[in-house]
Every structure is written in C-alpha cells, then in structure tokens.
PDB file of N, CA and C in Angstrom:
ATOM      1  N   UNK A   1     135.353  83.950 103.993  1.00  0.00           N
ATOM      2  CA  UNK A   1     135.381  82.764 103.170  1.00  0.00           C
ATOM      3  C   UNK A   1     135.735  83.155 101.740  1.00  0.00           C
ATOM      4  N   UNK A   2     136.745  82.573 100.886  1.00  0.00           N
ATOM      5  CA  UNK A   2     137.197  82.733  99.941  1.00  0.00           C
ATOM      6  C   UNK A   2     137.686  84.020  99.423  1.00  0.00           C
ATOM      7  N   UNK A   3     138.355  84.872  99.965  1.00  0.00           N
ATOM      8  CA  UNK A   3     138.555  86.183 100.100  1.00  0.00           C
ATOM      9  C   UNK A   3     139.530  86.124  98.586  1.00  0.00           C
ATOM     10  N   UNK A   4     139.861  85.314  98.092  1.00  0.00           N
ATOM     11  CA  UNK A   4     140.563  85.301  96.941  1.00  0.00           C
ATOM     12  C   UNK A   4     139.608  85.402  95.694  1.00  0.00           C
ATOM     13  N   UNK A   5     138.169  85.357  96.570  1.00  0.00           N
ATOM     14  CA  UNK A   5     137.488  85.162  95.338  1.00  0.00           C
ATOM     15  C   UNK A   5     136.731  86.748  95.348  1.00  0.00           C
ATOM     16  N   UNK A   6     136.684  87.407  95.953  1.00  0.00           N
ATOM     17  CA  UNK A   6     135.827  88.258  96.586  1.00  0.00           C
ATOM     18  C   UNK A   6     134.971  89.292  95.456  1.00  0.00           C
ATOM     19  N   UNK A   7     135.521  89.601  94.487  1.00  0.00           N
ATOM     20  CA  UNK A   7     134.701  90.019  93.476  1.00  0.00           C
ATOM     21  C   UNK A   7     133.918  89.021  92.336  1.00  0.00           C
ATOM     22  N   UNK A   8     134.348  87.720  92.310  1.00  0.00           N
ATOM     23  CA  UNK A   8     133.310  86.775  91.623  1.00  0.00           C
ATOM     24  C   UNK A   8     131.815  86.698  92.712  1.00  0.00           C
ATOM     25  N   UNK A   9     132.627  86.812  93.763  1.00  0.00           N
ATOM     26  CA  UNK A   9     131.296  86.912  95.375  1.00  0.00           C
ATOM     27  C   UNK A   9     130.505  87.892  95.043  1.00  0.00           C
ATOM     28  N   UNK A  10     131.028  89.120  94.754  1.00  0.00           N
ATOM     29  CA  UNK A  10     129.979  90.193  94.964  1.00  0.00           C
ATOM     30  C   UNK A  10     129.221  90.326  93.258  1.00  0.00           C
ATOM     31  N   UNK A  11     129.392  89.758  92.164  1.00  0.00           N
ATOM     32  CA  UNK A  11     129.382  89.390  90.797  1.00  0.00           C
ATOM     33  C   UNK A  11     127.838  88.272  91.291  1.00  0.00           C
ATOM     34  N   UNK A  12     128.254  87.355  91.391  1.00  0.00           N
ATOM     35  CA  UNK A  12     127.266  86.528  91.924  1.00  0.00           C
ATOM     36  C   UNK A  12     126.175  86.562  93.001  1.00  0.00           C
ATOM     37  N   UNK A  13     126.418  87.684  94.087  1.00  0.00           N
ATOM     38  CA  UNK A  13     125.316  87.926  94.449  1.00  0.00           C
ATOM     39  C   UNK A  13     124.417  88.938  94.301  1.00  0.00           C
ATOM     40  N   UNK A  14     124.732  89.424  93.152  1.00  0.00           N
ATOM     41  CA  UNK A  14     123.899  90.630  91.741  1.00  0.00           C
ATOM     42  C   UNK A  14     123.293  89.920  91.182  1.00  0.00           C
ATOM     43  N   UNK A  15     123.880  88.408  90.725  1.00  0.00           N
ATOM     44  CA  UNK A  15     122.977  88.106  89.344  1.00  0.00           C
ATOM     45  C   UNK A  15     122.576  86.695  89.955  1.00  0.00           C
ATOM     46  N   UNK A  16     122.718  85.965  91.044  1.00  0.00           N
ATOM     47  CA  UNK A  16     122.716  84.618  90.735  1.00  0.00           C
ATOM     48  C   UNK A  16     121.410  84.454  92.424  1.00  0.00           C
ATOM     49  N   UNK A  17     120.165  84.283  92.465  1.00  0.00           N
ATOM     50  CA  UNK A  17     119.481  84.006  93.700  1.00  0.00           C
ATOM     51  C   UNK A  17     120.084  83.044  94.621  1.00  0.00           C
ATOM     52  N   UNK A  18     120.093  82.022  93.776  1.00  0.00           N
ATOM     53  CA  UNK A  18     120.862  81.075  94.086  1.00  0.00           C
ATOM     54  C   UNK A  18     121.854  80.851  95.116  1.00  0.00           C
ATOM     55  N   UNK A  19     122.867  81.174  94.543  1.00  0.00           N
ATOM     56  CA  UNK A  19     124.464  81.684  95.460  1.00  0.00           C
ATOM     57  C   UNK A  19     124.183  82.952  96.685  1.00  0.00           C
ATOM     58  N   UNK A  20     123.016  83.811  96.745  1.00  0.00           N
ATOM     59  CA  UNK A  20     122.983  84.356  97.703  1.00  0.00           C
ATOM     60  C   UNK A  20     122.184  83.539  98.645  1.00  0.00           C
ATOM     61  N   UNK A  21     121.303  82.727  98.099  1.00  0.00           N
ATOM     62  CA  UNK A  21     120.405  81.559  99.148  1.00  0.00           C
ATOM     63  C   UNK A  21     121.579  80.539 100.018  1.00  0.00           C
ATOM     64  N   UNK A  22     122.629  80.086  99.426  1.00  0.00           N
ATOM     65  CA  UNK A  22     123.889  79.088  99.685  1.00  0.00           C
ATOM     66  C   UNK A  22     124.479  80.074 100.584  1.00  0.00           C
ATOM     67  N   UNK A  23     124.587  80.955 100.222  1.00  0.00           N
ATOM     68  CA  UNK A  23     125.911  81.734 100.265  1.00  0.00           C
ATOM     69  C   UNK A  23     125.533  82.428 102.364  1.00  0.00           C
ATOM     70  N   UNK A  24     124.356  82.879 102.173  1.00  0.00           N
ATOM     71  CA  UNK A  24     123.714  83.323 103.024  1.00  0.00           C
ATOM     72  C   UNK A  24     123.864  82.295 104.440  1.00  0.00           C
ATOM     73  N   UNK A  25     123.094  81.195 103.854  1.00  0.00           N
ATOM     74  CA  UNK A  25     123.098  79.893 104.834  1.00  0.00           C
ATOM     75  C   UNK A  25     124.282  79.639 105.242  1.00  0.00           C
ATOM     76  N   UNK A  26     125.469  79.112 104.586  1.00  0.00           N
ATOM     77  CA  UNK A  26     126.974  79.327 105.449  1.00  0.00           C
ATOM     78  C   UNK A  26     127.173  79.944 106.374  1.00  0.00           C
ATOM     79  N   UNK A  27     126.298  81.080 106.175  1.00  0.00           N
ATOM     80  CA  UNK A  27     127.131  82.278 107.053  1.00  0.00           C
ATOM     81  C   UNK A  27     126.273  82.213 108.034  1.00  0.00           C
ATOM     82  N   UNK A  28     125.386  81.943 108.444  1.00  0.00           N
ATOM     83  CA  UNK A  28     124.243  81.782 109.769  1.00  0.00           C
ATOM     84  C   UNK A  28     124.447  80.502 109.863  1.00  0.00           C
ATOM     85  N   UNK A  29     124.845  79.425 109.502  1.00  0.00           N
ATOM     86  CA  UNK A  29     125.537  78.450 110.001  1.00  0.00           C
ATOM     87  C   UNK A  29     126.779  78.027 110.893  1.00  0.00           C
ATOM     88  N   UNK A  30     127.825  79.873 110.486  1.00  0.00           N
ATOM     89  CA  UNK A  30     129.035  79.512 111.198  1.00  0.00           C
ATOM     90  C   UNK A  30     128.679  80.572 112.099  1.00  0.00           C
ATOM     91  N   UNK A  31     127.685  81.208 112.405  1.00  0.00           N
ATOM     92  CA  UNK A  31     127.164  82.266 113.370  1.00  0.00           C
ATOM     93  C   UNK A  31     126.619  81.318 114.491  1.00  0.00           C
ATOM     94  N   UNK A  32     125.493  80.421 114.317  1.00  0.00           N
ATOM     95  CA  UNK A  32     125.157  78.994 114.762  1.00  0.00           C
ATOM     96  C   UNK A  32     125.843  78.556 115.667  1.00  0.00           C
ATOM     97  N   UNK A  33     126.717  77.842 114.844  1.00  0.00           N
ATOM     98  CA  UNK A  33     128.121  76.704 115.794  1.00  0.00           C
ATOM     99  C   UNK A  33     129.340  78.111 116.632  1.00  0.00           C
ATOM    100  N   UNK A  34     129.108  78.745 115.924  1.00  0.00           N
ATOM    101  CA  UNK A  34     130.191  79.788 117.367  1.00  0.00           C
ATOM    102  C   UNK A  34     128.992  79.854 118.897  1.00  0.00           C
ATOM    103  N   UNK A  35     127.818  80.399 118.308  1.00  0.00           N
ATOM    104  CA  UNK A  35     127.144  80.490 119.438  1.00  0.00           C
ATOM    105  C   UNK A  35     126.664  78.713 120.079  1.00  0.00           C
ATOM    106  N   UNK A  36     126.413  77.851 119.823  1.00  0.00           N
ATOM    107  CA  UNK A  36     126.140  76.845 120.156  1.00  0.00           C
ATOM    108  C   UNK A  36     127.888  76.348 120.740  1.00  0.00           C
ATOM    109  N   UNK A  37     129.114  76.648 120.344  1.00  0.00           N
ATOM    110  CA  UNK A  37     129.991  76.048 121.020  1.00  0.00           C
ATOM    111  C   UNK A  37     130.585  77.211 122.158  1.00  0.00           C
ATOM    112  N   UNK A  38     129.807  78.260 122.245  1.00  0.00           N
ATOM    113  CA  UNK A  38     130.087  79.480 123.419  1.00  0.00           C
ATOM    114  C   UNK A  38     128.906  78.692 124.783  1.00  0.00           C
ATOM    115  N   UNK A  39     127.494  78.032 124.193  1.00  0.00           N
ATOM    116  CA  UNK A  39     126.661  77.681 125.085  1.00  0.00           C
ATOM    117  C   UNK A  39     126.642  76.181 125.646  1.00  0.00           C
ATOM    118  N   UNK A  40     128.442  75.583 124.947  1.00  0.00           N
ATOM    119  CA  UNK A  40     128.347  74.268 125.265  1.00  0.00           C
ATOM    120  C   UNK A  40     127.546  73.240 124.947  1.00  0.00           C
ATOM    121  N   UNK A  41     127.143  73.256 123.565  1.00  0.00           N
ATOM    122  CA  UNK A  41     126.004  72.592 123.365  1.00  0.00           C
ATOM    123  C   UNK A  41     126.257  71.189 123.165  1.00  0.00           C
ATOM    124  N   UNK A  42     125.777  70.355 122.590  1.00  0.00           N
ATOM    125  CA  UNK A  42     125.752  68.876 122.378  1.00  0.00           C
ATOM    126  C   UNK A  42     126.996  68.721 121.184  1.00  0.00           C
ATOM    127  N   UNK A  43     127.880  68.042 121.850  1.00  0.00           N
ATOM    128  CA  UNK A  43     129.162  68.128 120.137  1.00  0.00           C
ATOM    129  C   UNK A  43     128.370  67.556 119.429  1.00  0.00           C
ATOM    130  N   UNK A  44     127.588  66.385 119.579  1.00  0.00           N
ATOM    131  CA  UNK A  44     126.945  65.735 118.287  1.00  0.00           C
ATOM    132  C   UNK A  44     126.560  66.585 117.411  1.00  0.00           C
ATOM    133  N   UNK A  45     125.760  67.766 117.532  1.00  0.00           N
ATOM    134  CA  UNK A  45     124.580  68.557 117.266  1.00  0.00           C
ATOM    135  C   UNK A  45     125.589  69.681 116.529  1.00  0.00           C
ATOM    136  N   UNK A  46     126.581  69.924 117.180  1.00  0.00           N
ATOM    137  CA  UNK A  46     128.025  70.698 116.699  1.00  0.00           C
ATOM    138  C   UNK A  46     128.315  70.351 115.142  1.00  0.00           C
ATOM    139  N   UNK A  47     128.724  68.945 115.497  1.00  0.00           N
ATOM    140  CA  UNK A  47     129.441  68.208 114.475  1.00  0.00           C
ATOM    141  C   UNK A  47     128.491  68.567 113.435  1.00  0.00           C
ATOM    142  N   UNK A  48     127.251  67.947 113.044  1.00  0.00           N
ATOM    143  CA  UNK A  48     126.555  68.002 112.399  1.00  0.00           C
ATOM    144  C   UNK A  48     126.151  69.152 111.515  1.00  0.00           C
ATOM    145  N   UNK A  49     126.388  70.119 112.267  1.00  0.00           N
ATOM    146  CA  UNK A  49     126.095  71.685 111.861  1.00  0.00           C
ATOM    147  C   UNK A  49     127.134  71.997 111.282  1.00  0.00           C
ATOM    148  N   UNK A  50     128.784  71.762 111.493  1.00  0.00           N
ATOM    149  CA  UNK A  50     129.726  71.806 110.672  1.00  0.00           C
ATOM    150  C   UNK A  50     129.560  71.323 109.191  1.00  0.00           C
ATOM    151  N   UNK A  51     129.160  69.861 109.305  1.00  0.00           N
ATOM    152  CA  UNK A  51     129.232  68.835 107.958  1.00  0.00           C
ATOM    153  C   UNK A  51     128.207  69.549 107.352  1.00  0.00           C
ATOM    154  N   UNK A  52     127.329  70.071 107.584  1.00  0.00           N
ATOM    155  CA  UNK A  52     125.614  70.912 106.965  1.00  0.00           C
ATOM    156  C   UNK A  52     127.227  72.219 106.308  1.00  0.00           C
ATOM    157  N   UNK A  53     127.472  72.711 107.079  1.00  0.00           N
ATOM    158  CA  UNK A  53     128.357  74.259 106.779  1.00  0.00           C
ATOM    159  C   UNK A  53     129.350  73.789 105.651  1.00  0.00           C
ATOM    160  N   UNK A  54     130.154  72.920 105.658  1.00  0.00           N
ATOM    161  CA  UNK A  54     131.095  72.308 104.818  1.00  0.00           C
ATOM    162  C   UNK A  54     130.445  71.909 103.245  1.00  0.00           C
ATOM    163  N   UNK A  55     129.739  71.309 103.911  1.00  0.00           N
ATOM    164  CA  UNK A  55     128.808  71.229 102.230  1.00  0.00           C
ATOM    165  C   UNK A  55     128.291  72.541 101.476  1.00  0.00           C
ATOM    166  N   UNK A  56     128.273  73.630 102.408  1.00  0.00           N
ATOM    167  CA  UNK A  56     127.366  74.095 101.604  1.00  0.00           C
ATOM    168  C   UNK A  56     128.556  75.358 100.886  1.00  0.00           C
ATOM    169  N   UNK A  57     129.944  75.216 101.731  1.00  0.00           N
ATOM    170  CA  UNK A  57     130.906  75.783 101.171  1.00  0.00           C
ATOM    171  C   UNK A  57     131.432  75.072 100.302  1.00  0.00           C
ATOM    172  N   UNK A  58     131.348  73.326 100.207  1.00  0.00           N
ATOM    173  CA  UNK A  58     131.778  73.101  98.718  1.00  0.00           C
ATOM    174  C   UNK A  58     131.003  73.476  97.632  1.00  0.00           C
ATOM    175  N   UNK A  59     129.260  73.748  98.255  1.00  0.00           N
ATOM    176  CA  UNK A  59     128.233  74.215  96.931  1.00  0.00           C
ATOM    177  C   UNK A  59     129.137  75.491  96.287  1.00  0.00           C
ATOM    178  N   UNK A  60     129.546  76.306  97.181  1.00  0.00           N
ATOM    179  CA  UNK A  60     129.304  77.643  96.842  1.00  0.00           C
ATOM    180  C   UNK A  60     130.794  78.157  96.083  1.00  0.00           C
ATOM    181  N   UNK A  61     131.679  77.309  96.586  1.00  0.00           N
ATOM    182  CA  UNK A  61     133.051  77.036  95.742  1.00  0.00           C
ATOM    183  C   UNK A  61     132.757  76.383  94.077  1.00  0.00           C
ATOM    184  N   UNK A  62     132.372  75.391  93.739  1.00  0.00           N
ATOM    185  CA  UNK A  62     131.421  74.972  93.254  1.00  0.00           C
ATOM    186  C   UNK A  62     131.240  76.006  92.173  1.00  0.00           C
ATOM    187  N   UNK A  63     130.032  76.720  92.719  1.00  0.00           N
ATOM    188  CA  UNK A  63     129.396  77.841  92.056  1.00  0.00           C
ATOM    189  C   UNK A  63     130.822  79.025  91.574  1.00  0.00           C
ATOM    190  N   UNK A  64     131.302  79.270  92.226  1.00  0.00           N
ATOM    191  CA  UNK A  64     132.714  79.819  92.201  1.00  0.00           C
ATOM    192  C   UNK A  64     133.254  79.865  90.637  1.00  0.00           C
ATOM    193  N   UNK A  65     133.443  78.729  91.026  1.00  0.00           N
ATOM    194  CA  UNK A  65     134.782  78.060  89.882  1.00  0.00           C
ATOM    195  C   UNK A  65     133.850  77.946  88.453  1.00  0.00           C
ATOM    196  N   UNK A  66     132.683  77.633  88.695  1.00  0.00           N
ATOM    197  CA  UNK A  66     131.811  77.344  87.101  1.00  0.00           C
ATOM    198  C   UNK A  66     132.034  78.604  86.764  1.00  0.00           C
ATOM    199  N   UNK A  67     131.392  79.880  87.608  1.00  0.00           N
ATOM    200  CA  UNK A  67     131.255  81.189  86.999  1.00  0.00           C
ATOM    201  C   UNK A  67     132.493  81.671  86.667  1.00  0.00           C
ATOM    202  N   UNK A  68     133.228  81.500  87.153  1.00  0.00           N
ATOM    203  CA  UNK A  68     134.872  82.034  86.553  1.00  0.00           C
ATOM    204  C   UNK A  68     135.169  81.374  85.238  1.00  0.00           C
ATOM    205  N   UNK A  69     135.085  79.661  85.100  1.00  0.00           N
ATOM    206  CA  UNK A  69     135.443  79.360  84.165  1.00  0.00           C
ATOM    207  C   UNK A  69     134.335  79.260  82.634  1.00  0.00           C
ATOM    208  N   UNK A  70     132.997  79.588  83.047  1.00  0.00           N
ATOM    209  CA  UNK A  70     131.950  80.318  81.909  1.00  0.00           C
ATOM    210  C   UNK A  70     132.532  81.913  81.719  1.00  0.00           C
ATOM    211  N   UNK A  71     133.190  82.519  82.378  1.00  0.00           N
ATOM    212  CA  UNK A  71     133.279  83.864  81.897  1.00  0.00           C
ATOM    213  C   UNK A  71     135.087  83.922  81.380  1.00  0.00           C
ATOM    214  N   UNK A  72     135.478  82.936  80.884  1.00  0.00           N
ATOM    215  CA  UNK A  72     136.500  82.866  80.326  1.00  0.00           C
ATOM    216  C   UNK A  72     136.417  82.321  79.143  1.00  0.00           C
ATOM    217  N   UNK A  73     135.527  81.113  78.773  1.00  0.00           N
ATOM    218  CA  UNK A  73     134.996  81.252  77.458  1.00  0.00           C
ATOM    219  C   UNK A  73     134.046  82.308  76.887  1.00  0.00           C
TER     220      UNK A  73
END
C-alpha cells in the first residue's frame, strides 16, 4: 500500500502511535478478507470488511499527505 510513499511510512511509524494503530489495522484487515474469501464466507460480511479497510486507507493516506505537506513548511 502506497509504495510511493514508503519512507514517509517508515517516518511515521517512528514518531506517530497513531498511524501505526491505522496503519496496522489495514493490514489485518486485508489478511481477514483474503482468508474469509479463501473460506467462502458471507459476501455481506466481505463487503463490509472491505468498506471498514477502505476507510481506514483513506485515514492513513490522509495522515500521509498532512505529514509531507507539514514537513515542507
């Protein structure tokens, strides 16, 4: 995820709890829905776990873009 960003990533999860709490959850979220769509699970329950994952990659984009554009002023 955001491999363009990859050293503001590793910048932010030194200094920011935060972004490693977000950042973390994405990622056992898309660990989640691979294994829940390997065990056939309920698409509803799918879906849902996506829109939870999506949000929490706009948080963390989000977080992204502030810290880049605070460390340019």
């Amino acid at each position: 995820m955001f491999h363009e960003h990859r050293e503001v990533i590793a910048e932010l999860k030194q200094s920011d709890g935060h972004f490693v709490k977000v950042f973390e959850k994405h990622n056992g979220l898309d660990e989640e829905i691979a294994q829940m769509e390997k065990d056939l699970a309920d698409q509803f329950e799918i879906e849902k776990k996506k829109k939870e994952k999506l949000k929490l990659k706009d948080e963390v984009y989000n977080m992204i873009i502030k810290y880049k554009n605070e460390a340019v002023v």
